[in-house]
Protein backbone atom coordinates (compact mmCIF):
# COMPACT_ATOMS: atom_id res chain seq x y z
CA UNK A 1 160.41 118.90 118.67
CA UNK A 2 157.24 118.98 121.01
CA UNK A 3 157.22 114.89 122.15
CA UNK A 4 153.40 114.84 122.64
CA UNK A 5 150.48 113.96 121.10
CA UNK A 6 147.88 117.10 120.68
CA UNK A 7 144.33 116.09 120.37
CA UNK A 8 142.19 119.11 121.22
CA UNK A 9 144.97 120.18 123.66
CA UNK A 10 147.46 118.32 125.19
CA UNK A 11 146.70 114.78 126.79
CA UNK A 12 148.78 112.03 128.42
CA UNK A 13 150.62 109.21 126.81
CA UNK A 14 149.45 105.79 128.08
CA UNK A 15 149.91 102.36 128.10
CA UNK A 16 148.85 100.16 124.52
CA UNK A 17 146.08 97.86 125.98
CA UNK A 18 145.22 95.08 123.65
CA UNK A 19 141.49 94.23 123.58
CA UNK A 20 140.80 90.41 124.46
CA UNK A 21 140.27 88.30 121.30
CA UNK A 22 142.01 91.15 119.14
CA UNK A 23 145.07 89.56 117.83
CA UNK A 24 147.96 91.49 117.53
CA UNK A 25 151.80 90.79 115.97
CA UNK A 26 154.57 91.06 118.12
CA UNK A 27 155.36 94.99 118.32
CA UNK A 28 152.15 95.14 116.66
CA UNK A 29 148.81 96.03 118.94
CA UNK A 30 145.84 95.19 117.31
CA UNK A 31 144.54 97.33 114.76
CA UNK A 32 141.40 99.26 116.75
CA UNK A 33 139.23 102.15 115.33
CA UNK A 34 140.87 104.18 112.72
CA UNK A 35 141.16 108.02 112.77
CA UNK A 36 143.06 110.86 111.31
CA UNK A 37 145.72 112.76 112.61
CA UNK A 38 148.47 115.08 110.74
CA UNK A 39 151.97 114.63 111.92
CA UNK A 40 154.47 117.48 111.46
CA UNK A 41 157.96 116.86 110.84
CA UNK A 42 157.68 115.06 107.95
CA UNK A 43 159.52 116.40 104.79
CA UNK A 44 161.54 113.72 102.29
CA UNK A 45 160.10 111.12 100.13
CA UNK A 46 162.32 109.28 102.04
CA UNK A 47 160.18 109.89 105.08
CA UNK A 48 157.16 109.42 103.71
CA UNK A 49 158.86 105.70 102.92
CA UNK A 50 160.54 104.89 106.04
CA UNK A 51 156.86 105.57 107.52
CA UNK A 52 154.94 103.26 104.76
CA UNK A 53 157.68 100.70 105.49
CA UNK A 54 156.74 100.52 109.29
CA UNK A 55 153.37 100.16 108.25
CA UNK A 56 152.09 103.46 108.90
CA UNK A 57 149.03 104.09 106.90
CA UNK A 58 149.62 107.92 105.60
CA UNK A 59 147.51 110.30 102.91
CA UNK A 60 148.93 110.27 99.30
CA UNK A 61 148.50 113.94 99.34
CA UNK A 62 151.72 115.54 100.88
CA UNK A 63 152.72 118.81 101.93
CA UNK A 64 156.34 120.44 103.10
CA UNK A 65 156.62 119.74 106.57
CA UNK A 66 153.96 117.19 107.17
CA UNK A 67 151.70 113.88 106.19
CA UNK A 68 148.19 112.89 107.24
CA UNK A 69 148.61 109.27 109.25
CA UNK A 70 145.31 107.14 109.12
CA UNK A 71 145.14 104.32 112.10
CA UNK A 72 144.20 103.62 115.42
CA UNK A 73 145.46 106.15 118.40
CA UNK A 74 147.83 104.20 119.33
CA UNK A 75 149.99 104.62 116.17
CA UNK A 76 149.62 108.30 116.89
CA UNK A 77 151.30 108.26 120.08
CA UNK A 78 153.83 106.17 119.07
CA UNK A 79 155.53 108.53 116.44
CA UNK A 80 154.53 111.82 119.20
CA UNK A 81 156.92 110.00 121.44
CA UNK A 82 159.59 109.38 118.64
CA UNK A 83 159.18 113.63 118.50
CA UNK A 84 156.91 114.23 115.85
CA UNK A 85 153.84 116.57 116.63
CA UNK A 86 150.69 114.93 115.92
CA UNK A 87 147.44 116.48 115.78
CA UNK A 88 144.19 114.66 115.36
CA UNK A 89 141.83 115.49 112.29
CA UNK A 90 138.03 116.27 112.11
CA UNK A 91 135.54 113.34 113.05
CA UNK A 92 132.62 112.83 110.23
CA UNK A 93 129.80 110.97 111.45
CA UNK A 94 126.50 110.13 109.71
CA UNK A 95 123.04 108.38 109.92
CA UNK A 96 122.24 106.07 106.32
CA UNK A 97 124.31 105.28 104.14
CA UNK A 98 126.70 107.85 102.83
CA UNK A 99 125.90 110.72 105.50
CA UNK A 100 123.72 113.38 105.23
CA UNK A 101 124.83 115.64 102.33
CA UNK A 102 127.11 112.93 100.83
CA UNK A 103 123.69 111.52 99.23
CA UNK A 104 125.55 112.45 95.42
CA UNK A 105 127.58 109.47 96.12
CA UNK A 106 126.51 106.17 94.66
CA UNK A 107 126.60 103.32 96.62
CA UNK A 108 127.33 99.96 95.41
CA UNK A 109 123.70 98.95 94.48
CA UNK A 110 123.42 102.41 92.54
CA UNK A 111 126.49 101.79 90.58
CA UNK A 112 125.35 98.53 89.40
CA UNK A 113 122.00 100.10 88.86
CA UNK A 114 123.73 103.26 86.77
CA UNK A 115 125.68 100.96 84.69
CA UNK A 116 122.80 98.70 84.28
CA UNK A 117 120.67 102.25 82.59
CA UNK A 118 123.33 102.67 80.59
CA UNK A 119 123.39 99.87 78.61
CA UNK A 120 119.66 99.73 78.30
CA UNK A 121 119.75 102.94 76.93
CA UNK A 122 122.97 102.09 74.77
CA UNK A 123 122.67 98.61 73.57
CA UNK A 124 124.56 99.07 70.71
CA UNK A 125 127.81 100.20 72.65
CA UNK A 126 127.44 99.38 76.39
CA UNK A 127 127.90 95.77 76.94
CA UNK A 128 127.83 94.90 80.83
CA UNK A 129 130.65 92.79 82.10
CA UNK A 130 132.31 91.10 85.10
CA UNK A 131 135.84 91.04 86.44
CA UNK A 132 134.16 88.16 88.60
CA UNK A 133 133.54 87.79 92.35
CA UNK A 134 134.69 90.34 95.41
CA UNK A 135 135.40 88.12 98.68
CA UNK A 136 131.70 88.72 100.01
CA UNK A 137 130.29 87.76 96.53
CA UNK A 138 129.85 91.20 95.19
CA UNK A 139 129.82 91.14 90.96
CA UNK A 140 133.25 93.96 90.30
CA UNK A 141 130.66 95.05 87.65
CA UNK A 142 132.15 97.16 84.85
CA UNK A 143 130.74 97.85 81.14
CA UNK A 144 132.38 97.07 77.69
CA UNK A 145 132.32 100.09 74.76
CA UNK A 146 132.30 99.61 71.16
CA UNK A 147 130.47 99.13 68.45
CA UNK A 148 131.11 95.45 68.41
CA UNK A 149 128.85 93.07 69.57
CA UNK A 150 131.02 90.54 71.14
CA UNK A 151 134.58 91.28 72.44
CA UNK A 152 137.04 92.52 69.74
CA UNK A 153 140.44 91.19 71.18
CA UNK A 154 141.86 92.65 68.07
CA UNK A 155 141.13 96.35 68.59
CA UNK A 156 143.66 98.31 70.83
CA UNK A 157 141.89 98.18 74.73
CA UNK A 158 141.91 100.50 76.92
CA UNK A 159 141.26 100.05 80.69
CA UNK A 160 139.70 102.37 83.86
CA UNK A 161 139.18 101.17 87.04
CA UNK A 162 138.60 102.92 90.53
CA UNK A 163 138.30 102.32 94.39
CA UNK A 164 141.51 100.12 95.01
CA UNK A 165 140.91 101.62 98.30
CA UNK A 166 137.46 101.34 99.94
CA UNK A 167 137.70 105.00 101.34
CA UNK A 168 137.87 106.56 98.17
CA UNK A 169 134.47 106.93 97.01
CA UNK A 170 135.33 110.00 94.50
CA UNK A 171 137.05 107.61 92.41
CA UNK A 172 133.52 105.21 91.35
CA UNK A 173 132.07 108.51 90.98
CA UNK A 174 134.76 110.21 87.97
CA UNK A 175 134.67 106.79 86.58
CA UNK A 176 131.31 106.04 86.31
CA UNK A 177 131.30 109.46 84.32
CA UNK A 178 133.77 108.28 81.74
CA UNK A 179 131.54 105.40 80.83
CA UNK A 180 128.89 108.24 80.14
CA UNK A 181 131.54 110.41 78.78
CA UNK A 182 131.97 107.60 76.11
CA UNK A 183 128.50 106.18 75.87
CA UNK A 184 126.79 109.56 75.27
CA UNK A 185 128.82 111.95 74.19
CA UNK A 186 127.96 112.88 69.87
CA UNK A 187 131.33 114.13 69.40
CA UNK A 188 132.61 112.79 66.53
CA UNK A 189 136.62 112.29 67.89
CA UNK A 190 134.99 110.26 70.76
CA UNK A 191 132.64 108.66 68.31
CA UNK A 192 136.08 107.26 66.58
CA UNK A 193 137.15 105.87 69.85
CA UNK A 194 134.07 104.18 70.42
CA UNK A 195 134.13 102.57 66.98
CA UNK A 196 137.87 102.03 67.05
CA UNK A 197 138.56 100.69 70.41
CA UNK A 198 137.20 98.10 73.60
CA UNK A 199 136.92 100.79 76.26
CA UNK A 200 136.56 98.56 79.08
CA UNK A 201 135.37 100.52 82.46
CA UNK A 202 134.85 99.65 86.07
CA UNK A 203 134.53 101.87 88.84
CA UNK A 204 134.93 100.04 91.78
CA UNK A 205 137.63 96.90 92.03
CA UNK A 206 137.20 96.75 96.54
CA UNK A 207 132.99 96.93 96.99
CA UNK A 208 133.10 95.40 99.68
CA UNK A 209 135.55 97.51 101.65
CA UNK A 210 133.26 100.33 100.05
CA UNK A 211 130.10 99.23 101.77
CA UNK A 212 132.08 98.45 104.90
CA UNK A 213 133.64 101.72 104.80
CA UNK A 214 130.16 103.92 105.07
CA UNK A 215 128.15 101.22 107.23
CA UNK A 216 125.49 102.82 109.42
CA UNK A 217 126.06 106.24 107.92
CA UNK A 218 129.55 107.03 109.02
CA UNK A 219 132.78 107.34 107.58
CA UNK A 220 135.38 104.94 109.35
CA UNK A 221 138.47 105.63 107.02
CA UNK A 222 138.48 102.08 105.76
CA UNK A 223 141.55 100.97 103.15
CA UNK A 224 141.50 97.51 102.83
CA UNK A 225 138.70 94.76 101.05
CA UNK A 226 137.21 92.50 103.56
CA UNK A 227 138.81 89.24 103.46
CA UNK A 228 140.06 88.12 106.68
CA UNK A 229 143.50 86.82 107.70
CA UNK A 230 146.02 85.11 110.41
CA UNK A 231 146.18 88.84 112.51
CA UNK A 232 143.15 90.98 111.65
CA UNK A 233 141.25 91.26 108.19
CA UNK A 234 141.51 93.22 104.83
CA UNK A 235 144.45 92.79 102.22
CA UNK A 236 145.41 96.16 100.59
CA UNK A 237 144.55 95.63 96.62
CA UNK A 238 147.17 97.98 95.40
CA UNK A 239 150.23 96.15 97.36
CA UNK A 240 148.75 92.39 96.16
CA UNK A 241 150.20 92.53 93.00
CA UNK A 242 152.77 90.26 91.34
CA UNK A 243 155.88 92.59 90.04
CA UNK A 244 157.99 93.26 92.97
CA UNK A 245 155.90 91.83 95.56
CA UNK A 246 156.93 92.83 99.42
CA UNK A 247 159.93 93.80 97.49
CA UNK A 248 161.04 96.97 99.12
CA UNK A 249 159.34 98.25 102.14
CA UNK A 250 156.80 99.40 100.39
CA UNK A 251 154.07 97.37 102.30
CA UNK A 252 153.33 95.29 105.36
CA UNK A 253 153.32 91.69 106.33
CA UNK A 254 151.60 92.61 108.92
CA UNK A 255 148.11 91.52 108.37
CA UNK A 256 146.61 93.97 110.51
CA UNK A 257 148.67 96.78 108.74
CA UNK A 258 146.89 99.72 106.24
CA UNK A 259 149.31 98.76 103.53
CA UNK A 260 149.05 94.82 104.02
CA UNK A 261 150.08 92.99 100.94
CA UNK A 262 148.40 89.28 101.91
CA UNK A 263 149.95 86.45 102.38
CA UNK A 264 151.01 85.73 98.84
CA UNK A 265 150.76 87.68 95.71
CA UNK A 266 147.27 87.61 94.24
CA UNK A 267 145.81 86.45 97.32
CA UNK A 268 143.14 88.78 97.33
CA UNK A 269 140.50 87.47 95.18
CA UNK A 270 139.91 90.63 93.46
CA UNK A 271 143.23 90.61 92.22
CA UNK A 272 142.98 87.37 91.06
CA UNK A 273 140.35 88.51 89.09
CA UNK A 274 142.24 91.43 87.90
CA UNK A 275 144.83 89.74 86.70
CA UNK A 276 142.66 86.38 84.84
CA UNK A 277 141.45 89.68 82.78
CA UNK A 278 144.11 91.25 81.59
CA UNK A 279 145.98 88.15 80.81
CA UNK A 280 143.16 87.47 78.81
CA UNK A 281 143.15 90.74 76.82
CA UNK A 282 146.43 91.25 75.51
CA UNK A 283 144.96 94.22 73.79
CA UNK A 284 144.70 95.93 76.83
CA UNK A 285 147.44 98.78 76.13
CA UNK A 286 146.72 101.27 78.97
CA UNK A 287 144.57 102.58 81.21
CA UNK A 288 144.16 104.46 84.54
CA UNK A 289 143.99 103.39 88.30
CA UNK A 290 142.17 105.93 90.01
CA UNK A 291 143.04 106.89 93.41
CA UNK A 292 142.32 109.90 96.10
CA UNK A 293 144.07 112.95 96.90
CA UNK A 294 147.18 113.51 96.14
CA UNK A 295 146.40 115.67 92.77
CA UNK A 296 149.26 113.70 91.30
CA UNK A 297 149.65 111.51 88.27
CA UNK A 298 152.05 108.88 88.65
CA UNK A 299 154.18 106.75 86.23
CA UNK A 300 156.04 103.26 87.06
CA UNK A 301 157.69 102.48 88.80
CA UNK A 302 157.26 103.07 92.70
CA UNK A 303 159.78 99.91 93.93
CA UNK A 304 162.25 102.07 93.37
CA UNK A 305 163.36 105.73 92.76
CA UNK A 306 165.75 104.88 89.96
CA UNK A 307 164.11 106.51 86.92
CA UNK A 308 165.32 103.62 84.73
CA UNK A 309 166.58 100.52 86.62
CA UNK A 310 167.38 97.37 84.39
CA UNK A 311 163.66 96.24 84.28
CA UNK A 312 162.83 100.04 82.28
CA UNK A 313 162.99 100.38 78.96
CA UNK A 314 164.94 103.60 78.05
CA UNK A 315 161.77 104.37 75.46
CA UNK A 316 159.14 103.25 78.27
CA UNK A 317 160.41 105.81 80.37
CA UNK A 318 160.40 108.71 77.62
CA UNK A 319 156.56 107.46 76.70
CA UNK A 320 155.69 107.65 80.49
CA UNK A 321 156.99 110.51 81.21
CA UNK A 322 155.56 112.35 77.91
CA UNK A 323 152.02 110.93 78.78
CA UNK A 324 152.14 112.66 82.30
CA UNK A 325 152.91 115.89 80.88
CA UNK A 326 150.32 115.40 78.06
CA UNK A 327 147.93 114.57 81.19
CA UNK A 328 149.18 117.36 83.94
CA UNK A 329 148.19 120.24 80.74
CA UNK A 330 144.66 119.03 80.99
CA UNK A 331 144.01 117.63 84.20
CA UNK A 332 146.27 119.92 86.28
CA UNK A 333 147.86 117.30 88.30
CA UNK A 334 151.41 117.23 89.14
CA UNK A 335 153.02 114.62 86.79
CA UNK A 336 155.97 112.25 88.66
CA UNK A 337 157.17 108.59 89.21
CA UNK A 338 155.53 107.15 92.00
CA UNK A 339 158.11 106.14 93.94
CA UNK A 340 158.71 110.22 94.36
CA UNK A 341 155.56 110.20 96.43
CA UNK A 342 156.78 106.88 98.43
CA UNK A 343 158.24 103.55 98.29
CA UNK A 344 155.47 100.82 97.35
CA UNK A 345 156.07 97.47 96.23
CA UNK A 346 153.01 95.44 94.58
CA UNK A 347 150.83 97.91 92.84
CA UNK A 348 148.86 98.26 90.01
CA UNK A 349 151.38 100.38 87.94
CA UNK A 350 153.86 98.46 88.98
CA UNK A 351 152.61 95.43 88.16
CA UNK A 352 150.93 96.51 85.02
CA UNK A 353 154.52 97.41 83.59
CA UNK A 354 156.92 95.43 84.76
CA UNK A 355 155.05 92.04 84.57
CA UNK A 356 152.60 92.95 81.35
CA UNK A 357 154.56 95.47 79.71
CA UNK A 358 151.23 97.46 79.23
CA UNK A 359 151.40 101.26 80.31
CA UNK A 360 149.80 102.19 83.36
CA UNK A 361 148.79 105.39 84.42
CA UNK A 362 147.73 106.18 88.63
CA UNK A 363 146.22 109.11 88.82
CA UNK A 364 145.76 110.53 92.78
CA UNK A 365 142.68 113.30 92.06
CA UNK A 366 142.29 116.26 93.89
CA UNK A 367 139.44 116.44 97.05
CA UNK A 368 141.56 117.69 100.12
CA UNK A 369 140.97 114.59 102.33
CA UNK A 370 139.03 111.37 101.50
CA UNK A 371 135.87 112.20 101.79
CA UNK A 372 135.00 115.29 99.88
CA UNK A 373 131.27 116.89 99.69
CA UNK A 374 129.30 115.40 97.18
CA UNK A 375 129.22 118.66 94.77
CA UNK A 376 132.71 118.28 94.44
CA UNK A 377 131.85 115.59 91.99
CA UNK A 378 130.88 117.03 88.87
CA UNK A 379 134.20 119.30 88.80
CA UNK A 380 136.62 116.17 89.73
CA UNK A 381 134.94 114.64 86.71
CA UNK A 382 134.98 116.81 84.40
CA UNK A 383 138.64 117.90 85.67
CA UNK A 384 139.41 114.12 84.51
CA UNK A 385 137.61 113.41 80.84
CA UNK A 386 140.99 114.85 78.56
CA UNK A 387 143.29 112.56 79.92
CA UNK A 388 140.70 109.71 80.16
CA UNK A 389 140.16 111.03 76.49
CA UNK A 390 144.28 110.84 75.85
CA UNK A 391 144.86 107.43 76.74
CA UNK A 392 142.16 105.89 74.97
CA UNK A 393 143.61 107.70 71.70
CA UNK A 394 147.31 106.26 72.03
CA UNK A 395 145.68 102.99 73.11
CA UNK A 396 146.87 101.70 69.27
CA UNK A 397 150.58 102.51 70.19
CA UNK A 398 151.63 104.34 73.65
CA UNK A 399 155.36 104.68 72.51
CA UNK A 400 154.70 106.76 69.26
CA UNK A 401 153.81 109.87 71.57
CA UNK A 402 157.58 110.16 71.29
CA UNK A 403 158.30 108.78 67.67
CA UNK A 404 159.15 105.20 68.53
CA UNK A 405 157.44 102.17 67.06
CA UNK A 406 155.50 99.17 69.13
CA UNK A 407 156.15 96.53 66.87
């Protein structure tokens, strides 16, 4: 293999210099501007783990011989001197906000202020809502759907939620059209849903990491929210989870890592809040984490790639893997556990399953990188409403897709 590091041609290897007042973990330099680069060479799930478990930060998109790697340059040269040929990606650089073109995007004020029309022009059915607090004090603002006034506990729930990671701004965007899918649409079956189910939606659980992520107009490949800690900041909100936490190599304990799972589980105050919720609506059946670009829809559990280890349910494990097939003849997206993308220990799925015994859903959308033009919205979207549309119908019972009971 070619033991060099090609960015724009060919360039010497140097020496890791760690910036005063950066702190850094030992065999860890501090965590510096992050870019991407594709590295060749790369061609097993097992791979794609062993890299995640060193705390390499790569794509959840994947191809045959290689993975996109998103981190400073000095994690780049390190794996070109273990043999690997890495090749830097495309800069994208901007002026306000999202950058020029990208304007389609909403930012975090214009969520709040879509969601905000919504229910003013819905009050009967769009009820605005809180998870509570992001680290910087940003309201994880989300809307209720029904027909009830007040919160129906006893109707079957169904959940949405996007932007665990603060680079992937498609995700607010397909969400934020479910909550129109539901609130406008005068089709009677979605009508039924409305009146027979909470539909509880919020499109971005990491705002702050969001606004971070497109400060001054630029894109700066940003995963993590913004809470600091002992070696850099940011904890990554799908590795903070309970079930399985730090488990299995599937994250870092490195604080200054992509894939950093905090210092304890639920450290990251909008996981708390994440999990005060759900714990308080035991009629929250299932739902759908929304993540970029992988075109995949993934299943529990990604600890491990047993298809059923003792903590899976023979039945579970039918009803997951029936609901990704019901999802890839819609959607389009290849339907697999998640652990067949990776290793990851302390995700949503994950945790959603094995701790709640609800049935998760992950679905990685399609884009081609993180940062897709804005007129690739409406598409994604509308690429995304059946299966939205799917798991708010089984919401009553997931397992009787395949003839089993829930009682």
């Amino acid at each position: 293999m070619v033991k060099s590091l090609v960015v724009g041609g060919l360039v010497a290897l140097f020496l890791i210099v760690v910036p005063s007042g950066m702190a850094a973990a030992p065999g860890h330099p501090a965590v510096t501007q992050v870019e991407r680069f594709v590295v060749y060479g790369v061609y097993t799930r097992e791979q794609r783990s062993q890299l995640v478990a060193e705390g390499y930060d790569i794509g959840e998109a994947y191809w045959a011989d290689h993975v996109e790697l998103y981190g400073p340059q000095w994690q780049a040269r390190a794996l070109a001197l273990r043999g690997f040929r890495v090749e830097q990606g495309p800069r994208t650089e901007g002026i306000d906000d999202f950058p020029p073109g990208d304007e389609g995007y909403h930012t975090y004020a214009e969520q709040v202020t879509d969601l905000q029309a919504l229910a003013a022009a819905h009050p009967q059915t769009v009820h605005i809502i809180t998870l509570g607090q992001s680290y910087e004090g940003r309201n994880l603002i989300g809307v209720r759907i029904s027909d009830d006034a007040t919160d129906n506990l006893s109707e079957p729930g169904v959940f949405y939620v996007g932007q665990h990671h603060a680079r992937e701004h498609l995700t607010p965007e397909v969400v934020l059209s479910i909550a129109h899918l539901f609130a406008e649409s005068s089709k009677v079956t979605i009508g039924n849903l409305v009146h027979t189910r909470q539909i509880y939606v919020f499109p971005s659980l990491n705002p702050d990491g969001a606004e971070y992520d497109i400060a001054g107009g630029s894109y700066h490949f940003w995963r993590k929210n913004r809470q600091p800690n002992q070696d850099a900041v940011g904890t990554d909100n799908n590795r903070n989870y309970t079930y399985r936490w730090g488990c299995c190599g599937g994250s870092d304990g490195y604080g200054g890592g992509e894939t950093y799972r905090g210092p304890s589980p639920l450290s990251a105050p909008e996981n708390q809040h994440m999990a005060d919720f759900m714990i308080a609506h035991p009629n929250v059946t299932t739902g759908i984490s929304y993540h970029t670009y992988g075109d995949l829809i993934l299943y529990p559990y990604g600890y491990t790639y047993t298809d059923e280890p003792p903590d899976m349910d023979h039945v579970d494990h039918q009803t997951f893997v029936a609901m990704g097939a019901a999802m890839e003849a819609t959607a389009g997206y290849h339907a697999q556990q998640s652990s067949d993308l990776y290793i990851t220990d302390g995700d949503w799925n994950d945790w959603m399953y094995g701790a709640l015994h609800r049935y998760p859903i992950t679905i990685e959308m399609s884009g081609g990188g993180f940062y897709p033009p804005d007129e690739f919205i409406p598409g994604e979207s509308r690429r995304n409403w059946q299966a939205a549309l799917f798991i708010a119908s089984i919401a009553d019972c997931p397992r009787r897709i395949v003839g089993a009971s829930c009682s």
